[in-house]
PDB file of N, CA and C in Angstrom:
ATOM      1  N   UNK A   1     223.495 109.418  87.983  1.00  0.00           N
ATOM      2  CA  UNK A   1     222.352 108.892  87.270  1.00  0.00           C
ATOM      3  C   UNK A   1     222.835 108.313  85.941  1.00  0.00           C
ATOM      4  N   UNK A   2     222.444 107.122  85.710  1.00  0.00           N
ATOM      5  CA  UNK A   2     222.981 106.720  84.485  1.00  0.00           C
ATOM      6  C   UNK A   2     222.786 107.412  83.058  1.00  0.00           C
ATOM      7  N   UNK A   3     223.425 107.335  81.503  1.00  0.00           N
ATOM      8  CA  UNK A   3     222.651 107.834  80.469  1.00  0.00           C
ATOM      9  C   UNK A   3     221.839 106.871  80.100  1.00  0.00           C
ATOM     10  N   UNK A   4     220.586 107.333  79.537  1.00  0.00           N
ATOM     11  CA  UNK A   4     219.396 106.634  78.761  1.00  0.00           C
ATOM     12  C   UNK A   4     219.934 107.020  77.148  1.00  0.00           C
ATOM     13  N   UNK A   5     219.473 105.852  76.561  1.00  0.00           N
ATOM     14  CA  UNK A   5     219.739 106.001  74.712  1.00  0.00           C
ATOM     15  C   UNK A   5     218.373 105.829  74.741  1.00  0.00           C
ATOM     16  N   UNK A   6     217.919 107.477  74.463  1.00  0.00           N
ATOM     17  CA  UNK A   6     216.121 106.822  73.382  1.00  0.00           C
ATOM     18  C   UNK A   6     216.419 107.169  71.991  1.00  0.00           C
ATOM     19  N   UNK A   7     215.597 106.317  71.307  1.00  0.00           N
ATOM     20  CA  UNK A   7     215.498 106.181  70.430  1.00  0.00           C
ATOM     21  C   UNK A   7     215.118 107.361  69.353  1.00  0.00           C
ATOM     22  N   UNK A   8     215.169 107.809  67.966  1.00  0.00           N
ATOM     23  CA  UNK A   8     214.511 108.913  67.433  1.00  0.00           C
ATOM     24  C   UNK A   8     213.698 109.250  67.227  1.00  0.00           C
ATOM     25  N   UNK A   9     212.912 107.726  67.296  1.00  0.00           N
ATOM     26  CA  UNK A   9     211.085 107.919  67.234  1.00  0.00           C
ATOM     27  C   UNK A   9     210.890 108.759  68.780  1.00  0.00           C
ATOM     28  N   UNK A  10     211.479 108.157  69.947  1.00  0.00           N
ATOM     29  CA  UNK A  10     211.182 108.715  71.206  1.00  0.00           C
ATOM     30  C   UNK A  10     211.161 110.273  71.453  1.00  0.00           C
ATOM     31  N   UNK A  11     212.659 110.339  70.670  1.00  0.00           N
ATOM     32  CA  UNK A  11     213.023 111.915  70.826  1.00  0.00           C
ATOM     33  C   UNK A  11     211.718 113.198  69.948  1.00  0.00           C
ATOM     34  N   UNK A  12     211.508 112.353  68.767  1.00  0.00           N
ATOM     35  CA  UNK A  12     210.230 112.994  67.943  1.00  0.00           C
ATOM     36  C   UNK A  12     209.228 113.117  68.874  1.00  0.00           C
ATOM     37  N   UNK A  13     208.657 111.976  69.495  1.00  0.00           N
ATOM     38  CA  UNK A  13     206.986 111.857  69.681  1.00  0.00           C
ATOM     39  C   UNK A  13     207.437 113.438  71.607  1.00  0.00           C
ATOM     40  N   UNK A  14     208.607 113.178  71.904  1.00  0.00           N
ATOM     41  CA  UNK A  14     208.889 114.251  73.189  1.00  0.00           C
ATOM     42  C   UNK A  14     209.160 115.863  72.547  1.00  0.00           C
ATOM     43  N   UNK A  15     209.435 116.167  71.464  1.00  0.00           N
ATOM     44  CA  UNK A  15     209.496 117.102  70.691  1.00  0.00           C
ATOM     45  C   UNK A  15     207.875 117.889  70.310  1.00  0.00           C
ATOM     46  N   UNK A  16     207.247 116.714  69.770  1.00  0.00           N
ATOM     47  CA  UNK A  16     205.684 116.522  69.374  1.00  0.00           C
ATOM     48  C   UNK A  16     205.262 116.913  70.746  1.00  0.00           C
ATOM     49  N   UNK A  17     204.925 116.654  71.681  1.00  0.00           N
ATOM     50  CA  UNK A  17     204.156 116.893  72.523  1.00  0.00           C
ATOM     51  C   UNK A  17     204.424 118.643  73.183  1.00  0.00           C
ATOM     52  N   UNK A  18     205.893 118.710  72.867  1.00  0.00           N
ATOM     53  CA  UNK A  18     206.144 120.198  73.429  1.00  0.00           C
ATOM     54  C   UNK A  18     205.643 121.333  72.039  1.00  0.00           C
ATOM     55  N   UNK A  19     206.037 121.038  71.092  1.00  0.00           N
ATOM     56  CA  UNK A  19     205.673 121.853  70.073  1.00  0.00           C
ATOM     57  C   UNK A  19     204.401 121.917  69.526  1.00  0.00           C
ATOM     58  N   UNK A  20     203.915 120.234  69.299  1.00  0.00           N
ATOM     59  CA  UNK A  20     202.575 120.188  68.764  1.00  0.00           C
ATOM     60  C   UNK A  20     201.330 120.384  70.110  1.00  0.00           C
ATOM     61  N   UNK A  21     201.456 119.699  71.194  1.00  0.00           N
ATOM     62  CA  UNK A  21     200.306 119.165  72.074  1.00  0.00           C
ATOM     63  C   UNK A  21     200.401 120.466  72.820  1.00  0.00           C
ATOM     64  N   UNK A  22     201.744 121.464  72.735  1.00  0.00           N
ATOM     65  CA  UNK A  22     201.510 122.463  73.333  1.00  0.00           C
ATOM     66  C   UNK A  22     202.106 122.216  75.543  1.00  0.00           C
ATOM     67  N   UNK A  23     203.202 121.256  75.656  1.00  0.00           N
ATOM     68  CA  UNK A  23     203.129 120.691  76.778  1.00  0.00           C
ATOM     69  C   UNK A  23     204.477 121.591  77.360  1.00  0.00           C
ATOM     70  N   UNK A  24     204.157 121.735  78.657  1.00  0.00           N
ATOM     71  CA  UNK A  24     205.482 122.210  79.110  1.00  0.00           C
ATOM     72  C   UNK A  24     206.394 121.025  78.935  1.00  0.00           C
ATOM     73  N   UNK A  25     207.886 121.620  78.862  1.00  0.00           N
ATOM     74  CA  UNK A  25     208.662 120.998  78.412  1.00  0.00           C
ATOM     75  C   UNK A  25     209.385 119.972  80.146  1.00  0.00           C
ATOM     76  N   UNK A  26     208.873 120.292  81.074  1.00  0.00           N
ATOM     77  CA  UNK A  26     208.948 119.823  82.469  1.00  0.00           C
ATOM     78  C   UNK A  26     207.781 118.158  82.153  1.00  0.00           C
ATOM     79  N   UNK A  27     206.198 118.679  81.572  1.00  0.00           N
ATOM     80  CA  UNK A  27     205.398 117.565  81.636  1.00  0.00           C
ATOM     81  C   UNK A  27     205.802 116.556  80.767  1.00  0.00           C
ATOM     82  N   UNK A  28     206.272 117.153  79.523  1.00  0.00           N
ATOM     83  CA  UNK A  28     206.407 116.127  78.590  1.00  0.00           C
ATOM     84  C   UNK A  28     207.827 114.974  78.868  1.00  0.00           C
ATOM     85  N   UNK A  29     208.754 116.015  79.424  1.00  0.00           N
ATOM     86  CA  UNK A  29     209.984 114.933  80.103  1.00  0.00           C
ATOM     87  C   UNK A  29     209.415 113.858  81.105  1.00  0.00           C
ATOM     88  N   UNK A  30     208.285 114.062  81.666  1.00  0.00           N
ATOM     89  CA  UNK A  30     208.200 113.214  82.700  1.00  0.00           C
ATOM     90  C   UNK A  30     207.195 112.384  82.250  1.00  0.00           C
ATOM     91  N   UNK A  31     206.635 112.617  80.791  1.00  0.00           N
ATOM     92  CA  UNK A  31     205.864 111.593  79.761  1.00  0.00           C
ATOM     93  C   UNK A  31     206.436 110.644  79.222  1.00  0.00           C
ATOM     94  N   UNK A  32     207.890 111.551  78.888  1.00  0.00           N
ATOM     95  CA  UNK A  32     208.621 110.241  77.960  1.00  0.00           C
ATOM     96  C   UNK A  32     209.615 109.458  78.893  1.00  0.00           C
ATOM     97  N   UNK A  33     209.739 110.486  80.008  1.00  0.00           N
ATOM     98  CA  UNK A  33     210.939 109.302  81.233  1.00  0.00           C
ATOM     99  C   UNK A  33     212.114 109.934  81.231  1.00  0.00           C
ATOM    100  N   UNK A  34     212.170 111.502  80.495  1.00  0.00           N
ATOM    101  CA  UNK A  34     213.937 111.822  80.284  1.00  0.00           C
ATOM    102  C   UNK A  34     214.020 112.717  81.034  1.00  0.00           C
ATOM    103  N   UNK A  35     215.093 113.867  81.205  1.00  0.00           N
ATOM    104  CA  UNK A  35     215.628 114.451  81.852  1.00  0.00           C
ATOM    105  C   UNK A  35     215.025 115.873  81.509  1.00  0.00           C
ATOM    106  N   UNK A  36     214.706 116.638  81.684  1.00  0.00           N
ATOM    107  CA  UNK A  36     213.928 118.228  81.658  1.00  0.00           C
ATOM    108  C   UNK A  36     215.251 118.460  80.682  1.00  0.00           C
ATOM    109  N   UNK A  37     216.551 118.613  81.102  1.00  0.00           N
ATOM    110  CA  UNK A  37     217.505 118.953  79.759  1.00  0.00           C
ATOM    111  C   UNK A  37     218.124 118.293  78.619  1.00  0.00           C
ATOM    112  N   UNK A  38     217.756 117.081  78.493  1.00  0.00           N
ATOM    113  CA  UNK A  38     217.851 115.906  77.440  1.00  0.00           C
ATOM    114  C   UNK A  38     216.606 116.724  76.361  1.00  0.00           C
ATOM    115  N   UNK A  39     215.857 116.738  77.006  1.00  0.00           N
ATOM    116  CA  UNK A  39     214.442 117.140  76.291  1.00  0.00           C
ATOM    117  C   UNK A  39     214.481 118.746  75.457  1.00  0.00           C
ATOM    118  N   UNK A  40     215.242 119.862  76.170  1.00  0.00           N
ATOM    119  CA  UNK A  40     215.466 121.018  75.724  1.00  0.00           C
ATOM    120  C   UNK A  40     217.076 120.771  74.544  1.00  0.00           C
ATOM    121  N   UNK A  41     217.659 119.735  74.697  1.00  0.00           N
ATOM    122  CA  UNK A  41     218.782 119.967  73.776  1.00  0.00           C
ATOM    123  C   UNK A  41     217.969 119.236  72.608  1.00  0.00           C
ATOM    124  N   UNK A  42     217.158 118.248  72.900  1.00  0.00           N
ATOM    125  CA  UNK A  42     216.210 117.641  71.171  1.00  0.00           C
ATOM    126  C   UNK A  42     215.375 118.927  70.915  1.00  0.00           C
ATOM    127  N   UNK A  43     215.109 119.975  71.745  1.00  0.00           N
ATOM    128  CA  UNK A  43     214.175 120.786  70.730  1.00  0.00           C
ATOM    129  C   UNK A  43     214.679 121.879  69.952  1.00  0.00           C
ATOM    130  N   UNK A  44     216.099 122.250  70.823  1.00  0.00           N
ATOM    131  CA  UNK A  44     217.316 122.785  70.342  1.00  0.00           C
ATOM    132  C   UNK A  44     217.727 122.491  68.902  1.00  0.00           C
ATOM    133  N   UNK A  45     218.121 120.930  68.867  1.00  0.00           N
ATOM    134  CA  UNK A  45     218.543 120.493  67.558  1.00  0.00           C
ATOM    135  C   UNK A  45     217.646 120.398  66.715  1.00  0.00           C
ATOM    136  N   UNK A  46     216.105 120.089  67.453  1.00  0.00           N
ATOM    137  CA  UNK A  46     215.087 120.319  66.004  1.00  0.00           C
ATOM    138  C   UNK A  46     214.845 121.729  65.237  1.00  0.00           C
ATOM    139  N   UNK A  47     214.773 122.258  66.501  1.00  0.00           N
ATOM    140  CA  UNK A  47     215.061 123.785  65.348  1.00  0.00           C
ATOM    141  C   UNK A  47     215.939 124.227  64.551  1.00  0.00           C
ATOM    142  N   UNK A  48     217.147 123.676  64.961  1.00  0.00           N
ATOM    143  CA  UNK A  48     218.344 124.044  63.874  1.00  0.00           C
ATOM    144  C   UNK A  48     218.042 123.218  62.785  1.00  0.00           C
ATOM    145  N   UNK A  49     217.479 121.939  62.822  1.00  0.00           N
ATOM    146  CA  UNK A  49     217.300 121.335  61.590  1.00  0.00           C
ATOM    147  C   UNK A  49     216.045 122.094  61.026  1.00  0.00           C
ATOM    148  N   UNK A  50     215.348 122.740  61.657  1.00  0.00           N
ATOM    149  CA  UNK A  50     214.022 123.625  60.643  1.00  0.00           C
ATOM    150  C   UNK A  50     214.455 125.017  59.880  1.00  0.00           C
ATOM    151  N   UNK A  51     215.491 125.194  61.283  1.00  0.00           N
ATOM    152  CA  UNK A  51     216.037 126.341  60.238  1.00  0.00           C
ATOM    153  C   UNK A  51     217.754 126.711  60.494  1.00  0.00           C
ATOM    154  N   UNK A  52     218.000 126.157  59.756  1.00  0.00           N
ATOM    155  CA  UNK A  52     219.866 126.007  59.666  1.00  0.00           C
ATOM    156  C   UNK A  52     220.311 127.506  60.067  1.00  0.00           C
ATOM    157  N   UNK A  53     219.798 128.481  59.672  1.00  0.00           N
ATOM    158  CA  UNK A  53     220.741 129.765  59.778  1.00  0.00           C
ATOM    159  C   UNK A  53     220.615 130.292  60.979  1.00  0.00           C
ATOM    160  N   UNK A  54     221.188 131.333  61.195  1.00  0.00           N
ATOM    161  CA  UNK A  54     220.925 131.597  62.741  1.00  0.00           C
ATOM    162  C   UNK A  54     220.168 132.637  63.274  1.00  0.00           C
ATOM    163  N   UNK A  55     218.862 132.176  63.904  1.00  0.00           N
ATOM    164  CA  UNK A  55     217.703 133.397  63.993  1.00  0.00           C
ATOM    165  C   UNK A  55     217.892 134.421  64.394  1.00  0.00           C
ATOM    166  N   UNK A  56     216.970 135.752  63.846  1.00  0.00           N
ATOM    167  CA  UNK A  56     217.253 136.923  64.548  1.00  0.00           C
ATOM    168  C   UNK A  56     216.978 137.170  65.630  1.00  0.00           C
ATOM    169  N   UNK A  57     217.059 137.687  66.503  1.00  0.00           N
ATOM    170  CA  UNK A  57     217.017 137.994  67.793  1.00  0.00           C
ATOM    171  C   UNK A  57     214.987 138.386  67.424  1.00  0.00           C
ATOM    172  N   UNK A  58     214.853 138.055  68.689  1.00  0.00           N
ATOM    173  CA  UNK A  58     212.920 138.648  68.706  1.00  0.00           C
ATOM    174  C   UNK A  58     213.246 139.977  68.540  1.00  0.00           C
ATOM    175  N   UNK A  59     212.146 140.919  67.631  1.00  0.00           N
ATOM    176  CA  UNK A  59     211.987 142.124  67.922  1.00  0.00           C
ATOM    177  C   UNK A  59     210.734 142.535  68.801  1.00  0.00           C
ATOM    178  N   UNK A  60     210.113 144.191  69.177  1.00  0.00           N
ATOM    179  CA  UNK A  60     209.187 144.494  69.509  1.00  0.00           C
ATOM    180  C   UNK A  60     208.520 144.659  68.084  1.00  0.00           C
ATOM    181  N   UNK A  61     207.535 144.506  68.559  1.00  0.00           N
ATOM    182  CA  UNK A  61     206.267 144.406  67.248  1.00  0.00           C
ATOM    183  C   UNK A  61     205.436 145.415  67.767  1.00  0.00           C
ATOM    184  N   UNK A  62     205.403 146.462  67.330  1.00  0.00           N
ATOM    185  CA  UNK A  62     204.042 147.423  68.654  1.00  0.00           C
ATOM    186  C   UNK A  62     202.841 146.992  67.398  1.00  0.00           C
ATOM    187  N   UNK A  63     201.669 147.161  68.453  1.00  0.00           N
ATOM    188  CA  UNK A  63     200.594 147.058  67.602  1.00  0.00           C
ATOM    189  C   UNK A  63     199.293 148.237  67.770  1.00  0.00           C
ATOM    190  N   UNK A  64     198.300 148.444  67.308  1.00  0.00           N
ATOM    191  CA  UNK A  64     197.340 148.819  67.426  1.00  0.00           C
ATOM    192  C   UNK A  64     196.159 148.214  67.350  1.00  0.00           C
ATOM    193  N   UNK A  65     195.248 148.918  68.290  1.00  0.00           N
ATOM    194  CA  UNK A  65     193.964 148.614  68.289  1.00  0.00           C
ATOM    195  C   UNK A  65     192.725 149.296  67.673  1.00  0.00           C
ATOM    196  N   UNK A  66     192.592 148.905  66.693  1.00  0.00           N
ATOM    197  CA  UNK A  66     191.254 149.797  65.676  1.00  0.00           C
ATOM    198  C   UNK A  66     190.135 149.734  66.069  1.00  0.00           C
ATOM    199  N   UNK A  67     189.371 150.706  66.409  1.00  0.00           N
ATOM    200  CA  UNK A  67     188.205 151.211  67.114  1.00  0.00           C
ATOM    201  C   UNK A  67     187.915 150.216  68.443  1.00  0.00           C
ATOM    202  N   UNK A  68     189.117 150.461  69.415  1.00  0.00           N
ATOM    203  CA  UNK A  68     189.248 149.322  70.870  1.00  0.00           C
ATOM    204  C   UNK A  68     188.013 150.265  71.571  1.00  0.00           C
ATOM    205  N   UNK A  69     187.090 149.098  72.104  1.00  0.00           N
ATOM    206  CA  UNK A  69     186.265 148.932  72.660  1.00  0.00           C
ATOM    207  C   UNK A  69     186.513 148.512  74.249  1.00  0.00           C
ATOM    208  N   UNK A  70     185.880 149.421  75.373  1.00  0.00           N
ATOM    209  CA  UNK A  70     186.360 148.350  76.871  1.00  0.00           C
ATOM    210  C   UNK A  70     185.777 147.263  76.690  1.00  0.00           C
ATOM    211  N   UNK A  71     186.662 146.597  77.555  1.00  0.00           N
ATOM    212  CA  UNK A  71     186.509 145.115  77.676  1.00  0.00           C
ATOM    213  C   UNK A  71     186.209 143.885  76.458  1.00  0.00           C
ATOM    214  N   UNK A  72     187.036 144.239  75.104  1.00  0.00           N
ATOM    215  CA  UNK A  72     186.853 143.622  73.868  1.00  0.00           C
ATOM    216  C   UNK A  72     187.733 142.334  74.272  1.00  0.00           C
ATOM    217  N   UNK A  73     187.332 141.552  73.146  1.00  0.00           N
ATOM    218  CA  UNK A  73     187.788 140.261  73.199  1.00  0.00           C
ATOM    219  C   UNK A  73     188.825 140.559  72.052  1.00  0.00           C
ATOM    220  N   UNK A  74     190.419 139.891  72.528  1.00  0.00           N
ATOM    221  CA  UNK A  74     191.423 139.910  71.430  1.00  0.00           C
ATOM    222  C   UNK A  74     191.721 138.556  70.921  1.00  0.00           C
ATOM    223  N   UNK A  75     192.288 138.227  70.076  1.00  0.00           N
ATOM    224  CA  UNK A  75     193.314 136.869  70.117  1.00  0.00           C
ATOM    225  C   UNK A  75     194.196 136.552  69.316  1.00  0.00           C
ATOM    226  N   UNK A  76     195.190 136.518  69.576  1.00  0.00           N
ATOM    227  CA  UNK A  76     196.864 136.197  69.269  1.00  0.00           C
ATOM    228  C   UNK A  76     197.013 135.096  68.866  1.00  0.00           C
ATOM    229  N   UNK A  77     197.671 135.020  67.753  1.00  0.00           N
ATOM    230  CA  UNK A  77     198.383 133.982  67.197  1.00  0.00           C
ATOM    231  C   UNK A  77     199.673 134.166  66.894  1.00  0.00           C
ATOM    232  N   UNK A  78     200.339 133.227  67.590  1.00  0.00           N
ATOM    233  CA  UNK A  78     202.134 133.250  67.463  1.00  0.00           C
ATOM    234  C   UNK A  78     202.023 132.567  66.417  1.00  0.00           C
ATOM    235  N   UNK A  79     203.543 132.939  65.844  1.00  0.00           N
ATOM    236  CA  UNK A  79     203.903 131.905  64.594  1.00  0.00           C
ATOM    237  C   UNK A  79     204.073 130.197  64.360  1.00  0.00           C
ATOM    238  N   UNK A  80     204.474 129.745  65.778  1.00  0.00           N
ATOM    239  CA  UNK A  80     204.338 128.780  65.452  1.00  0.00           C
ATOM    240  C   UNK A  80     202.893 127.902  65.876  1.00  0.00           C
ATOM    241  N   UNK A  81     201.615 128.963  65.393  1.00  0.00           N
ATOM    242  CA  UNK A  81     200.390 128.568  65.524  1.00  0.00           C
ATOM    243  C   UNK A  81     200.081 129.065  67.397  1.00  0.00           C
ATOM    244  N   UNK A  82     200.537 128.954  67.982  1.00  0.00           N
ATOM    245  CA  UNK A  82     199.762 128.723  69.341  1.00  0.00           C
ATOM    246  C   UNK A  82     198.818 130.031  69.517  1.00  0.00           C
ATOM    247  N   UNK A  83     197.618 129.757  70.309  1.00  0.00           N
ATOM    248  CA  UNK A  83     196.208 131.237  70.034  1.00  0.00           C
ATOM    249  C   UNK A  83     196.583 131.366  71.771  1.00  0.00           C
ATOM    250  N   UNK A  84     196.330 132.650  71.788  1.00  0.00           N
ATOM    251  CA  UNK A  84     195.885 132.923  73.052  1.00  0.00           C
ATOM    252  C   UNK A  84     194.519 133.876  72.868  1.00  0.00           C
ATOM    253  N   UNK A  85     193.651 133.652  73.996  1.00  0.00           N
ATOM    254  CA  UNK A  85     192.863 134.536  73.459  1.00  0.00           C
ATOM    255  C   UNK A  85     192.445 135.358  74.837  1.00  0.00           C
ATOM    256  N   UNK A  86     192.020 136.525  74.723  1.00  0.00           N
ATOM    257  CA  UNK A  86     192.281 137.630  75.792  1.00  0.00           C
ATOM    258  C   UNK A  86     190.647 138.053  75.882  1.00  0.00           C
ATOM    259  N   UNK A  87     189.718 137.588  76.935  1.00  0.00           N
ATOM    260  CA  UNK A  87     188.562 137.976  77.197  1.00  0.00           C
ATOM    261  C   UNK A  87     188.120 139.263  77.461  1.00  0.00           C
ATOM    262  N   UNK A  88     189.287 140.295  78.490  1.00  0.00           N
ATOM    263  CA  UNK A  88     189.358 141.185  78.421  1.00  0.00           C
ATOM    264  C   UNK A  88     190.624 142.133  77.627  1.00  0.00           C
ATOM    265  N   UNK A  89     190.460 143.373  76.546  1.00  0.00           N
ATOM    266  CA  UNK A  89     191.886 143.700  75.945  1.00  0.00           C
ATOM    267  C   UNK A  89     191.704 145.248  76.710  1.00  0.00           C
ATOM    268  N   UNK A  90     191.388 145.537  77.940  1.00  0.00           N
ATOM    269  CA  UNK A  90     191.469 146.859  78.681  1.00  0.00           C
ATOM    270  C   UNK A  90     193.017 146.838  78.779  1.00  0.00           C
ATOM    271  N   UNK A  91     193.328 148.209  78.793  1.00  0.00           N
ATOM    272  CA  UNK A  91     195.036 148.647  78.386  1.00  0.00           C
ATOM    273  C   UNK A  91     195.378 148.066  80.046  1.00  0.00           C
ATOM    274  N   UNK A  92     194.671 148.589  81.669  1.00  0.00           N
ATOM    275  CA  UNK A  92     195.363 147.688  82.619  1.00  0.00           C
ATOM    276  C   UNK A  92     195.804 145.831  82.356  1.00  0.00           C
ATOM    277  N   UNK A  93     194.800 145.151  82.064  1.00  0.00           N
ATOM    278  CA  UNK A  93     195.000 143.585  81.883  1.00  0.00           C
ATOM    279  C   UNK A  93     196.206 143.476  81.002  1.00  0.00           C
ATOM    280  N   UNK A  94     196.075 144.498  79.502  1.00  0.00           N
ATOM    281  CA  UNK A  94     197.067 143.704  78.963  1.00  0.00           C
ATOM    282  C   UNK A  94     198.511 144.164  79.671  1.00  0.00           C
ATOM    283  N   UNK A  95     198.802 145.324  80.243  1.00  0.00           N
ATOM    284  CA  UNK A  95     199.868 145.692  80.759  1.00  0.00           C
ATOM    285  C   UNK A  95     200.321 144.911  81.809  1.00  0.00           C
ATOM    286  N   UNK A  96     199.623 144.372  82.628  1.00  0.00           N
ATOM    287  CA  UNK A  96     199.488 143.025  83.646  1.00  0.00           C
ATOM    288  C   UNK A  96     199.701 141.890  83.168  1.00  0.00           C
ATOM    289  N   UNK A  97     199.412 141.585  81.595  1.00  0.00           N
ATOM    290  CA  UNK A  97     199.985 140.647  81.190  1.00  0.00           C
ATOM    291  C   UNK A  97     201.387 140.397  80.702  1.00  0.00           C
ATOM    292  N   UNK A  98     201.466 141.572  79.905  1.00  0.00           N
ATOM    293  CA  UNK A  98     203.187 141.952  79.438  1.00  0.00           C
ATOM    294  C   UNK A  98     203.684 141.917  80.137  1.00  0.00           C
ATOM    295  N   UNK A  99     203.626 142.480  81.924  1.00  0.00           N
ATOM    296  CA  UNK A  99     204.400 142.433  82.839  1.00  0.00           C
ATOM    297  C   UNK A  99     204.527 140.641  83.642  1.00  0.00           C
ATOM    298  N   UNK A 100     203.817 140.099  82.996  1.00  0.00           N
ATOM    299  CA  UNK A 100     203.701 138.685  83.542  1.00  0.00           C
ATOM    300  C   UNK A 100     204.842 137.888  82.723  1.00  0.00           C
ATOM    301  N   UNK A 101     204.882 138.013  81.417  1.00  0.00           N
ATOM    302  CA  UNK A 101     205.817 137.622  80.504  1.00  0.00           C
ATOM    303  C   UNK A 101     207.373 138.305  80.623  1.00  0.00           C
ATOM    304  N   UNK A 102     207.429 139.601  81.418  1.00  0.00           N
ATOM    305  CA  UNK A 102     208.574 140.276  81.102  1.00  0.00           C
ATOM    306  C   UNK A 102     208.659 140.986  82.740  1.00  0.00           C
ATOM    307  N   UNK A 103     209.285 140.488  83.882  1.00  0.00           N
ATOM    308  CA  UNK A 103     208.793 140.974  85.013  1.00  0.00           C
ATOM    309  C   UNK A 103     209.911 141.780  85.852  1.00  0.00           C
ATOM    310  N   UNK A 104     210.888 142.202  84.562  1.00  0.00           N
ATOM    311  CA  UNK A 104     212.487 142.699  85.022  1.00  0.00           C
ATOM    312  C   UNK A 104     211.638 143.932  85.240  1.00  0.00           C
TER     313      UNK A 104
END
């Protein structure tokens, strides 16, 4: 397959759509025309340019729930903004969910 040269505006607005629009990084390659791993090494290098040093590893964060109610409504905000929001926060769902994210 040949190489493509896009441009930096290109590489931004394919960056933008995964970080800002929230896009899998599969849809947005096939938005801008590039390669699923062309696309993960620009988001690679944009982060090192946001943050030069070298991140810590994720930790566990345990949390609590103050006066949890069945079937309460939760909602999460990651740092880099994205909400999830959880219709049901019963201890089965969310454990079904953690196990969805983490399924070793």
């Amino acid at each position: 397959m040949p190489r493509s040269n896009f441009s930096a505006e290109v590489k931004r607005q394919a960056v933008a759509l995964v970080l800002g629009d929230h896009l899998t990084v599969a849809v947005a390659a096939e938005q801008i025309g590039c390669s699923v791993h062309a696309l993960h090494s620009w988001l690679r290098k944009h982060r090192q340019q946001q943050s030069p040093s070298t991140p810590s590893p994720p930790t566990f964060v345990p949390i609590t729930l103050v006066d949890p109610k069945p079937n309460a409504a939760i909602e999460i905000v990651t740092p880099n903004g994205f909400i999830i929001r959880l219709t049901d926060a019963s201890p089965k769902y969310i454990a079904e969910l953690l196990h969805a994210f983490n399924p070793c």
